[in-house]
N, C-alpha and C. Protein backbone atom coordinates (compact mmCIF):
# COMPACT_ATOMS: atom_id res chain seq x y z
N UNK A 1 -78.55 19.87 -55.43
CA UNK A 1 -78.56 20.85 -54.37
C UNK A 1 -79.31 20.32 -53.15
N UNK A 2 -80.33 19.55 -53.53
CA UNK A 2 -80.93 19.31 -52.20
C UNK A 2 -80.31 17.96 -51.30
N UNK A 3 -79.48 17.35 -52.03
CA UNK A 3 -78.35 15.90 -51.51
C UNK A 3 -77.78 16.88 -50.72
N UNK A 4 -77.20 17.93 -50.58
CA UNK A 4 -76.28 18.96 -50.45
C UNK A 4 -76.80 19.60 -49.15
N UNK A 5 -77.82 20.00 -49.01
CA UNK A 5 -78.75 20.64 -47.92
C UNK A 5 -79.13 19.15 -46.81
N UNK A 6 -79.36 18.24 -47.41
CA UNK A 6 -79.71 16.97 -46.82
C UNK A 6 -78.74 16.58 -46.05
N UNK A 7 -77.64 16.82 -46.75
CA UNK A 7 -75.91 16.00 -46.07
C UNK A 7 -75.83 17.05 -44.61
N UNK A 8 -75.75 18.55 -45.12
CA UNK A 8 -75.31 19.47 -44.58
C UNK A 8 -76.20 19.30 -43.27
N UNK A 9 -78.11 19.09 -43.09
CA UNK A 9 -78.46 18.82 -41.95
C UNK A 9 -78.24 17.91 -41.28
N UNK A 10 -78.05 16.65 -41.99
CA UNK A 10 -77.07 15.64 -41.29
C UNK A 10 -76.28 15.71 -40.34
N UNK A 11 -75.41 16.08 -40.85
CA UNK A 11 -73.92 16.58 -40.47
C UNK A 11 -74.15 17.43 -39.11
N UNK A 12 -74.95 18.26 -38.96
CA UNK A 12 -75.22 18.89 -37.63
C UNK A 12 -76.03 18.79 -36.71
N UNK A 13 -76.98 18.16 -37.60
CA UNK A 13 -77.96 16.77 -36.43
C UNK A 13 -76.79 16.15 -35.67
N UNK A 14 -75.74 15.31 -36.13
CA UNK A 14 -75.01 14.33 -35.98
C UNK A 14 -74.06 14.87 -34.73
N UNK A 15 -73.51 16.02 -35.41
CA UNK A 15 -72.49 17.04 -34.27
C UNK A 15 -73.69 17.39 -33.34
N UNK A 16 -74.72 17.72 -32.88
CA UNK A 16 -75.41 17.55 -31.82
C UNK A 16 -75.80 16.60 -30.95
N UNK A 17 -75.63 15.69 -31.49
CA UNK A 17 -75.40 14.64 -30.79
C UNK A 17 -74.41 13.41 -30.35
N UNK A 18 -73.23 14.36 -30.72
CA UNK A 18 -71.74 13.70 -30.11
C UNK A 18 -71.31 14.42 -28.64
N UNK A 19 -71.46 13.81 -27.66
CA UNK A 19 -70.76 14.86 -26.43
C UNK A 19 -69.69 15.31 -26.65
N UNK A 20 -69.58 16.79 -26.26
CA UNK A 20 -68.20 17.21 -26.14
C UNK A 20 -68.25 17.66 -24.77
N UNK A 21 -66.57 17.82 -24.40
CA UNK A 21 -66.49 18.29 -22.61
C UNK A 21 -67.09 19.50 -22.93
N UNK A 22 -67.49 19.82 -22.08
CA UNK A 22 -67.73 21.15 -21.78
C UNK A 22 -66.87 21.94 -21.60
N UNK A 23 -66.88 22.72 -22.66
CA UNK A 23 -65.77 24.51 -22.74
C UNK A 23 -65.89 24.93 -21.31
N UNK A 24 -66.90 25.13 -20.86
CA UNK A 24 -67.24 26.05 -19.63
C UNK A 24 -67.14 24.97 -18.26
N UNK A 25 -66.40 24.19 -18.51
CA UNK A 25 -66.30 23.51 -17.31
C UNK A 25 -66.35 23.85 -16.11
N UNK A 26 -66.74 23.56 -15.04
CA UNK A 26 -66.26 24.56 -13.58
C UNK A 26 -65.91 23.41 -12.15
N UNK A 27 -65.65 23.93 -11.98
CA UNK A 27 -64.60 23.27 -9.95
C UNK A 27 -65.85 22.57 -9.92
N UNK A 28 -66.91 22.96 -9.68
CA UNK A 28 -68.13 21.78 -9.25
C UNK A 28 -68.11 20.83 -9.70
N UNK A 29 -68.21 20.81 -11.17
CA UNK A 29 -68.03 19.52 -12.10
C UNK A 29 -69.56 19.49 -13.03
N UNK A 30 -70.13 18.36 -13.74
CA UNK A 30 -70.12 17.13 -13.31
C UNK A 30 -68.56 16.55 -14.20
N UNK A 31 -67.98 15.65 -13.72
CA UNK A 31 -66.55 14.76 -14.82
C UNK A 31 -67.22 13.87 -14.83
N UNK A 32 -66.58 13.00 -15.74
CA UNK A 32 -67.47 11.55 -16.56
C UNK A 32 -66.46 11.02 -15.97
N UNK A 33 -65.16 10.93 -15.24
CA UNK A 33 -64.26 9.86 -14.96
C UNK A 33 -63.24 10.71 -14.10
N UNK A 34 -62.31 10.32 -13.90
CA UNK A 34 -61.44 10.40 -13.12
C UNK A 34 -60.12 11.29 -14.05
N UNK A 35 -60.31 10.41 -15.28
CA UNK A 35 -58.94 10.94 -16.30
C UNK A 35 -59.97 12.34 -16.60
N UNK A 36 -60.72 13.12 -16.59
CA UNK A 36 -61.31 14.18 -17.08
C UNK A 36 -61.19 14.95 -15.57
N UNK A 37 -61.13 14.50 -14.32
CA UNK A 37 -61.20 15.49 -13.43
C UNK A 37 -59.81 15.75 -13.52
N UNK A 38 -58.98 14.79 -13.49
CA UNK A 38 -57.32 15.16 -13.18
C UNK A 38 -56.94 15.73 -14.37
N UNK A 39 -57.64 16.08 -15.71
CA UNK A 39 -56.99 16.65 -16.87
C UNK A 39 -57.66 18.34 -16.76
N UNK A 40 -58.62 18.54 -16.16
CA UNK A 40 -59.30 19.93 -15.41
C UNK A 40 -58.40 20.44 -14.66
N UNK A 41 -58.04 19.68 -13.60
CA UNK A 41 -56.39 20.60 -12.47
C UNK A 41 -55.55 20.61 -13.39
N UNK A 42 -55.64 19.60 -13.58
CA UNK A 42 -53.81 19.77 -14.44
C UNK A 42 -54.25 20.91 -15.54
N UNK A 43 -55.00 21.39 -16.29
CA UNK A 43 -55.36 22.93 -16.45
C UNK A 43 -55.66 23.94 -16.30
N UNK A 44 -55.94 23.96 -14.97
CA UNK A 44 -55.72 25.25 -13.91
C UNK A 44 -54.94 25.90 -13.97
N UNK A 45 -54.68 27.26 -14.30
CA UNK A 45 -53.79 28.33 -14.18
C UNK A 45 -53.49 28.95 -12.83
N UNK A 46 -52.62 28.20 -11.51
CA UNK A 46 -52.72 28.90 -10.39
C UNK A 46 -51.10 28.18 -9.42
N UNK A 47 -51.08 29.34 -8.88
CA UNK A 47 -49.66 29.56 -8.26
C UNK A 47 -49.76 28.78 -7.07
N UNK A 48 -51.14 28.25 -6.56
CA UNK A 48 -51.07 27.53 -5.32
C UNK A 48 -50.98 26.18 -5.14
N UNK A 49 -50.65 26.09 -3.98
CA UNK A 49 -50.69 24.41 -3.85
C UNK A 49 -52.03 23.57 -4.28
N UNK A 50 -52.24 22.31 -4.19
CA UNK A 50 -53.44 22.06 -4.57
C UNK A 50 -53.80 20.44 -4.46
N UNK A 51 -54.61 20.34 -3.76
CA UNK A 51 -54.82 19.01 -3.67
C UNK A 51 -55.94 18.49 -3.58
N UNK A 52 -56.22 17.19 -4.72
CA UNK A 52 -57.55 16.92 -4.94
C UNK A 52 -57.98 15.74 -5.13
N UNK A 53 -59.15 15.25 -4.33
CA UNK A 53 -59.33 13.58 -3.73
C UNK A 53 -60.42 13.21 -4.88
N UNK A 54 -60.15 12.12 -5.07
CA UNK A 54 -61.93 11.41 -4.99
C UNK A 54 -61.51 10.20 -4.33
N UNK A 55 -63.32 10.20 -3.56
CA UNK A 55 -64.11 9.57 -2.62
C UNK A 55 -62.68 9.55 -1.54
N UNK A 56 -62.00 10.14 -1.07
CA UNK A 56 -61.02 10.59 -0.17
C UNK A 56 -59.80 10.32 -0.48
N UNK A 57 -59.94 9.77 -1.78
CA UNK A 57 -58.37 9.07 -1.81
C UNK A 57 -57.61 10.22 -2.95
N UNK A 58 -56.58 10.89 -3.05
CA UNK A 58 -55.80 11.92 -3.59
C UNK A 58 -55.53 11.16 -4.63
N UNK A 59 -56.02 11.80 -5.62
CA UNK A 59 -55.73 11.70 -7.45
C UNK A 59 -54.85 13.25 -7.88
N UNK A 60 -54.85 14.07 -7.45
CA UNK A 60 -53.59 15.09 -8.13
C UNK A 60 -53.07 16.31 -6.70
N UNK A 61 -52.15 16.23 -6.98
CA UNK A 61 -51.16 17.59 -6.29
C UNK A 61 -50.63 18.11 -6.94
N UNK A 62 -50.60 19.07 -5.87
CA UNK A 62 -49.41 20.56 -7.09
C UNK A 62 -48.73 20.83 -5.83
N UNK A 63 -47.53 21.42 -6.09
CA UNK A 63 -47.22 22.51 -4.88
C UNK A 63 -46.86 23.54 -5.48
N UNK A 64 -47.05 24.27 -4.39
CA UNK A 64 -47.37 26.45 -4.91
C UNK A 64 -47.27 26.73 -3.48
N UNK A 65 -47.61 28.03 -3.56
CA UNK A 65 -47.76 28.86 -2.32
C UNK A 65 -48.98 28.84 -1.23
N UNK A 66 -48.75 29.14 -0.64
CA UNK A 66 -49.95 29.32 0.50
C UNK A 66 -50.30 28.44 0.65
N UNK A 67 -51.45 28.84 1.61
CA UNK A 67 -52.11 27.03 1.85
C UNK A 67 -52.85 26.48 0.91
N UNK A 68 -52.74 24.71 0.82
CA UNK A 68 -53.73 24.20 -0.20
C UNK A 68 -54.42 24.53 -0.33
N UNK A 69 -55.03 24.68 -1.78
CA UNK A 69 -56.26 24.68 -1.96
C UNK A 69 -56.63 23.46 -2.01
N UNK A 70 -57.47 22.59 -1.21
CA UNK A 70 -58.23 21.09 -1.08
C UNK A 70 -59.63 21.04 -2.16
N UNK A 71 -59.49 20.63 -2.80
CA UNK A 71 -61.19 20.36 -3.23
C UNK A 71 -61.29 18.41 -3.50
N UNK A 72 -62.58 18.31 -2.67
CA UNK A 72 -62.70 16.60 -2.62
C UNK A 72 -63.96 16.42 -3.45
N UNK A 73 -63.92 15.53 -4.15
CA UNK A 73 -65.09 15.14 -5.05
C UNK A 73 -65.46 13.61 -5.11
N UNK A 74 -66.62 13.23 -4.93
CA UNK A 74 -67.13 12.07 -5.24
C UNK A 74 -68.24 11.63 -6.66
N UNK A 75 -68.00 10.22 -6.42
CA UNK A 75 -68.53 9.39 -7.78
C UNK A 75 -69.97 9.23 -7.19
N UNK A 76 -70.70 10.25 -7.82
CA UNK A 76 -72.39 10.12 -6.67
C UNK A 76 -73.17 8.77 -7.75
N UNK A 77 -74.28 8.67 -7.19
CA UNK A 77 -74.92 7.35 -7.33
C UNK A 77 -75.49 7.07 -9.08
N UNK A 78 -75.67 8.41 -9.63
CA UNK A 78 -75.91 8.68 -10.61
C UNK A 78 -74.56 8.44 -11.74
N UNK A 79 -73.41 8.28 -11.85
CA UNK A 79 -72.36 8.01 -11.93
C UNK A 79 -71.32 9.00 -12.72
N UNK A 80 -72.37 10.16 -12.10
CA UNK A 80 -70.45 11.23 -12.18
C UNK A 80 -69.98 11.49 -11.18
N UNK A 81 -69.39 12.74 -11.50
CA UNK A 81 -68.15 13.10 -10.01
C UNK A 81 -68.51 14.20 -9.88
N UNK A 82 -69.05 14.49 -8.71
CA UNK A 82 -69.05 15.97 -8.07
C UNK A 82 -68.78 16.45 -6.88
N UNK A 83 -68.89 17.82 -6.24
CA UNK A 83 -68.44 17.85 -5.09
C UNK A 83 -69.52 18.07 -4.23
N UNK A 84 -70.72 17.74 -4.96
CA UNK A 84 -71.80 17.57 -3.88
C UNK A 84 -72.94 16.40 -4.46
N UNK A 85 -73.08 15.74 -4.00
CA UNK A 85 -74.06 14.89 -4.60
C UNK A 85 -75.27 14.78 -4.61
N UNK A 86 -75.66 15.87 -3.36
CA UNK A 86 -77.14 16.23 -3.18
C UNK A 86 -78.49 15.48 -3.04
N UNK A 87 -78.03 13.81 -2.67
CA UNK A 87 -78.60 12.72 -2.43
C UNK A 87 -78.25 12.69 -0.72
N UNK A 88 -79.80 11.77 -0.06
CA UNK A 88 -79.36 11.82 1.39
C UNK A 88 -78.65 10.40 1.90
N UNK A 89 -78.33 10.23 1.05
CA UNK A 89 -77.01 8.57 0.89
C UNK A 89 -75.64 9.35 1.13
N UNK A 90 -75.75 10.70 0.57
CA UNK A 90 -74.48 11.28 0.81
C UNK A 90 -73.28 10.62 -0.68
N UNK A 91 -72.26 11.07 -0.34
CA UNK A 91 -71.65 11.49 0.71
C UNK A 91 -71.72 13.30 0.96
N UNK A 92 -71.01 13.40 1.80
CA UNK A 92 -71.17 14.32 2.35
C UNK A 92 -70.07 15.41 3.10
N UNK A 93 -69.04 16.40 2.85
CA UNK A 93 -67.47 16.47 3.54
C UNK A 93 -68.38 18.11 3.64
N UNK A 94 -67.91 19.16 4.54
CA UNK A 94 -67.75 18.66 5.73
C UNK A 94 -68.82 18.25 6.86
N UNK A 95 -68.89 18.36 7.60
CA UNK A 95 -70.79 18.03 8.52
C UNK A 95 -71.59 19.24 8.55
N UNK A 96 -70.97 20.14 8.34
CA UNK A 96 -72.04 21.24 8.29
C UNK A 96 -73.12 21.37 6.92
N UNK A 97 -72.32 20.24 5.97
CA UNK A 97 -72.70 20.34 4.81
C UNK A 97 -73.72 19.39 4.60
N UNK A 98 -73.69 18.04 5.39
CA UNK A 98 -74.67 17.08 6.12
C UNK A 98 -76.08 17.74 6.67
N UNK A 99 -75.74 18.29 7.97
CA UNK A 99 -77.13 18.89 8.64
C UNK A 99 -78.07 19.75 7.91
N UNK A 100 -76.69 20.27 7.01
CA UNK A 100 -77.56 21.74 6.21
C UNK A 100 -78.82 20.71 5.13
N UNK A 101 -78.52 19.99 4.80
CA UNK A 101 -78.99 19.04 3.66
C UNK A 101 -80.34 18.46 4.56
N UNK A 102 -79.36 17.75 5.45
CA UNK A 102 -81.09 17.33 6.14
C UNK A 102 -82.05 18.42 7.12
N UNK A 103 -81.43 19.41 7.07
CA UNK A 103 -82.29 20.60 7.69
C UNK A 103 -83.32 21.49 6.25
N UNK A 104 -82.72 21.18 5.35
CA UNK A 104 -83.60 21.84 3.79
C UNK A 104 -83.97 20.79 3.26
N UNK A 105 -84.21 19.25 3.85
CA UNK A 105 -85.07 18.79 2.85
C UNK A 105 -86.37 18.54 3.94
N UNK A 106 -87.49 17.71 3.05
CA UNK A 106 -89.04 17.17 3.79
C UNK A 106 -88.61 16.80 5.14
N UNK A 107 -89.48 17.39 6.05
CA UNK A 107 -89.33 17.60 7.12
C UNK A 107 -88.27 17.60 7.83
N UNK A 108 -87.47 18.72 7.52
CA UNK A 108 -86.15 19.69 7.79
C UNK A 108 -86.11 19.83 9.20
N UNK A 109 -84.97 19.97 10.53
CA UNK A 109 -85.42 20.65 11.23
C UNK A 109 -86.26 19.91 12.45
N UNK A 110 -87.36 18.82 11.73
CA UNK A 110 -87.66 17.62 12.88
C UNK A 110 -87.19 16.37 12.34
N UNK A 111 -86.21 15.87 12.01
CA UNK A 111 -85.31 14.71 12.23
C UNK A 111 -84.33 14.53 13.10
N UNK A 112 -84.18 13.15 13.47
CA UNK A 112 -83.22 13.07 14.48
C UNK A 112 -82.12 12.12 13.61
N UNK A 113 -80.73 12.80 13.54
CA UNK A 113 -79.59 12.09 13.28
C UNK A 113 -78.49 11.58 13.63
N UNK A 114 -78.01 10.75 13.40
CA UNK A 114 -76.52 10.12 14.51
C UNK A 114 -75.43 10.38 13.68
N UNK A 115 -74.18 10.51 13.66
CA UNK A 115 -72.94 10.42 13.11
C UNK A 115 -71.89 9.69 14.27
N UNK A 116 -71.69 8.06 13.70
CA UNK A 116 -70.86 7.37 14.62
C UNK A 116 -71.40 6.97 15.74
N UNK A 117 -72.67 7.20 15.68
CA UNK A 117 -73.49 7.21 17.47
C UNK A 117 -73.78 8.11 17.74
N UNK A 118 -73.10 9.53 17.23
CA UNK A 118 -73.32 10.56 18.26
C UNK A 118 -74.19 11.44 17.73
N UNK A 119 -75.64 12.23 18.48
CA UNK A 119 -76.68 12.72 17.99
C UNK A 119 -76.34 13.93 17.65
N UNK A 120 -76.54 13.99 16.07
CA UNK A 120 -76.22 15.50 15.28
C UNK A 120 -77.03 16.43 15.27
N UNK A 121 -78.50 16.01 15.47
CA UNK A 121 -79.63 16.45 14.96
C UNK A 121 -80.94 15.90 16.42
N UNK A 122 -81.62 17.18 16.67
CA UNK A 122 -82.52 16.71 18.09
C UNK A 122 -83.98 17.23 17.36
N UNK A 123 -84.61 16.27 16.21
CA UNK A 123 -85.91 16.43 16.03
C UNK A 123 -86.57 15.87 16.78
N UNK A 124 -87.99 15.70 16.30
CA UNK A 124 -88.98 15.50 17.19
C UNK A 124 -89.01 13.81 17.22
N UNK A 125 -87.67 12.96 16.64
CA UNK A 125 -88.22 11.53 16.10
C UNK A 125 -88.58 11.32 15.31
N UNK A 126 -88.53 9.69 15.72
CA UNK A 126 -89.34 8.68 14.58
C UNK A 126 -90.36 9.00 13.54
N UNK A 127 -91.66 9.86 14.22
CA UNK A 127 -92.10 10.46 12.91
C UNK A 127 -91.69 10.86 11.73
N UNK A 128 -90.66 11.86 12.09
CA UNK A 128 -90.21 12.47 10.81
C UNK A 128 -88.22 11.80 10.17
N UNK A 129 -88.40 10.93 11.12
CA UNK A 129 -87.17 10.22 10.79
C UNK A 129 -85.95 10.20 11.45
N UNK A 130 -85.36 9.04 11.69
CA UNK A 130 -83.82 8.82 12.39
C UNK A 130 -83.40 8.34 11.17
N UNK A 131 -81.87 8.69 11.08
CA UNK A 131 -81.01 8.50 9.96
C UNK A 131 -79.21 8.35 10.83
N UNK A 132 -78.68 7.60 10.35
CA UNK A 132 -77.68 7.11 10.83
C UNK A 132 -76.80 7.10 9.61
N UNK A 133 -75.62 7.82 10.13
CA UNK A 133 -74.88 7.98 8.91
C UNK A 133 -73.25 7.95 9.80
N UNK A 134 -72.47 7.40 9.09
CA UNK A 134 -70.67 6.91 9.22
C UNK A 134 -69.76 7.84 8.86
N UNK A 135 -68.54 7.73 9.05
CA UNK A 135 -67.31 8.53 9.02
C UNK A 135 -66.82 7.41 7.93
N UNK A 136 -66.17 7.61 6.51
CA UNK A 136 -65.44 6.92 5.77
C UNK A 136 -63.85 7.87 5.82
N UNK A 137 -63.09 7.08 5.67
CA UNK A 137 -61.75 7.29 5.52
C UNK A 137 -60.95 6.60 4.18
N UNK A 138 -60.17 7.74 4.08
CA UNK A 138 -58.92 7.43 2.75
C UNK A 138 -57.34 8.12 3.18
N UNK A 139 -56.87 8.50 1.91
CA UNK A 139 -55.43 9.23 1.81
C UNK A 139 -55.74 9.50 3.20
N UNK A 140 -54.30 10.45 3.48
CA UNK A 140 -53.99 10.82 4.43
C UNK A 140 -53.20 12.67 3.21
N UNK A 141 -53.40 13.34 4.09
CA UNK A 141 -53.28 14.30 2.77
C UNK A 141 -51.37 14.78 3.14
N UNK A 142 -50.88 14.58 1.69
CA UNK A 142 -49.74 15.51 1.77
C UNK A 142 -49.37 16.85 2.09
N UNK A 143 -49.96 17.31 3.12
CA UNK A 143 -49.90 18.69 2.69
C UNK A 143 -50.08 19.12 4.20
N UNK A 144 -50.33 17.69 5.10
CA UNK A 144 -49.94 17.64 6.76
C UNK A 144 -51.77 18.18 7.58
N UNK A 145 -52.73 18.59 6.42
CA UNK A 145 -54.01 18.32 7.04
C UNK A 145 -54.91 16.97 7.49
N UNK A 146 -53.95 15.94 7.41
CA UNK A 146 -54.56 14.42 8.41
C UNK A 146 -55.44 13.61 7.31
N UNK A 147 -55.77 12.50 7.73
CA UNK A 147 -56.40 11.52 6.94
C UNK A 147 -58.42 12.53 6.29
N UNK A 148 -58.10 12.11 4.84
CA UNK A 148 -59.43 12.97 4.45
C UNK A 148 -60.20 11.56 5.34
N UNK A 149 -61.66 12.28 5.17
CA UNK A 149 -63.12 11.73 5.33
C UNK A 149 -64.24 12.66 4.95
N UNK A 150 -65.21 11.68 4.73
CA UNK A 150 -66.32 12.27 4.69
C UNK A 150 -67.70 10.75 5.59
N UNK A 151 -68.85 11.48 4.93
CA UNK A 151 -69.61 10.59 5.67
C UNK A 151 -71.01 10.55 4.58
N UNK A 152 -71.59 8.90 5.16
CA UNK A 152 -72.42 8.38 4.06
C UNK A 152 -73.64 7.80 5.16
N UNK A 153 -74.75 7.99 4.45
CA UNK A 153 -76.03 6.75 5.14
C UNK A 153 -75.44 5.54 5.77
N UNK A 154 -76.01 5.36 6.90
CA UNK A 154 -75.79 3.75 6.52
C UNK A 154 -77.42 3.20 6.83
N UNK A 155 -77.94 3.55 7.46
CA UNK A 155 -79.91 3.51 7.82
C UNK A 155 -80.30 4.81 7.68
N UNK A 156 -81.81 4.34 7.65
CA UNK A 156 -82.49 5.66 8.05
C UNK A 156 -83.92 4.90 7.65
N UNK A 157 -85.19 5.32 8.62
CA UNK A 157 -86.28 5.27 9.10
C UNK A 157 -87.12 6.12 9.05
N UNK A 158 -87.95 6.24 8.18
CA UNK A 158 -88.37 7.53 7.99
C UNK A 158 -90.64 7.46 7.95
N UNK A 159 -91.26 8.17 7.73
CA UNK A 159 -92.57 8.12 7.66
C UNK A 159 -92.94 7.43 6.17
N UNK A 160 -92.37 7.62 5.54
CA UNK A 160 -92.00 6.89 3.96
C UNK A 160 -91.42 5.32 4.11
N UNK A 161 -91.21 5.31 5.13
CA UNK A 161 -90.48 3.98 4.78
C UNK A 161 -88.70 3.63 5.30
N UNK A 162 -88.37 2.65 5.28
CA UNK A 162 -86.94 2.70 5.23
C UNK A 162 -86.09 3.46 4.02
N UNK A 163 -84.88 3.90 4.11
CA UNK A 163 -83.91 4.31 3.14
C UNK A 163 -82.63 3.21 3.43
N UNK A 164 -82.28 2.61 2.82
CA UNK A 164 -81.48 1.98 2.00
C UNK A 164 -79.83 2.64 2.22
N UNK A 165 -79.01 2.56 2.77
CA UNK A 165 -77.24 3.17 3.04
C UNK A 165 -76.73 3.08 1.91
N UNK A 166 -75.44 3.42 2.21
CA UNK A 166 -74.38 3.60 1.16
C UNK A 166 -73.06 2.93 2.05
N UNK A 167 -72.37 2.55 0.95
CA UNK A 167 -71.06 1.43 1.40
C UNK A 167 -70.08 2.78 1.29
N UNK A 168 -69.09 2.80 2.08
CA UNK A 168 -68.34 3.61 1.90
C UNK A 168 -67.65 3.35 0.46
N UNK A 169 -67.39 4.89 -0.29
CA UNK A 169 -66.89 4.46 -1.55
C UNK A 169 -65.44 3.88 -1.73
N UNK A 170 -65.64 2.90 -3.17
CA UNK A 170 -63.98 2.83 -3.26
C UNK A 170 -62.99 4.05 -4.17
N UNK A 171 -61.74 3.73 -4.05
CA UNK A 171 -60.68 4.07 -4.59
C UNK A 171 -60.97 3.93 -6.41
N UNK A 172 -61.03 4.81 -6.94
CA UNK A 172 -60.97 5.05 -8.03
C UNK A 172 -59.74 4.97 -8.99
């Protein structure tokens, strides 16, 4: 009896420590790969169109009604896929989603930022940091809304020190 009780804790020690996807999956994510995000849409129950990137480049469509639904997701540094990565390497779709990030983190609000050259952000300076961040490009979307992008570090200067960019991502 007690081989029996021994096996049996085994056995569910063991199943605790095998990953399974997550039942409760959701649109945010995190996916471990690419074949797990495109096997999530492709189980979606929905009548609409649908189109969905990583790092800008289109991995699944549907067509349905109304307008797309777009959702873009990236491979963040940590190495899953989400649709926000919440690192200031970015990336980052759309820019409001950029400023908001560097307006709620350490010293929010007084940084000064560029996108392409052009000043996003009118802090107080160098003190509290200049950060320079790019436009990356991919697909071009089927669905007649124009080439995706988003945008990534490429410098930044801060009271801490330098930060380190991000290469625009590849094609998955």
């Amino acid at each position: 009896m007690q081989s029996r009780t021994r096996f049996l804790l085994l056995s569910l020690s063991l199943l605790a420590a095998i990953p399974f996807q997550a039942s409760a999956q959701t649109e945010d994510g995190p996916f471990y790969s690419r074949q797990h995000l495109q096997t999530y849409w492709q189980n979606v129950n929905s009548n609409s169109a649908t189109e969905i990137s990583l790092n800008a480049y289109i991995i699944f469509t549907k067509t349905g009604f109304g307008p797309a639904q777009r959702v873009m997701y990236f491979s963040c540094m940590d190495g899953l896929i989400r649709q926000r990565c919440n690192q200031v390497q970015g990336p980052f779709f759309p820019q409001w989603e950029l400023t908001d990030f560097l307006n709620n983190g350490p010293g929010g609000g007084n940084i000064v930022a560029y996108l392409d050259g052009t000043r996003i952000l009118n802090g107080f300076g160098p003190l509290f940091g200049t950060y320079y961040y790019r436009t990356c490009t991919g697909d071009t979307s089927p669905f007649g809304y124009g080439q995706l992008k988003y945008f990534t570090l490429q410098s930044a200067n801060t009271i801490y020190g330098p930060i380190a960019g991000q290469a625009c991502l590849p094609s998955l």
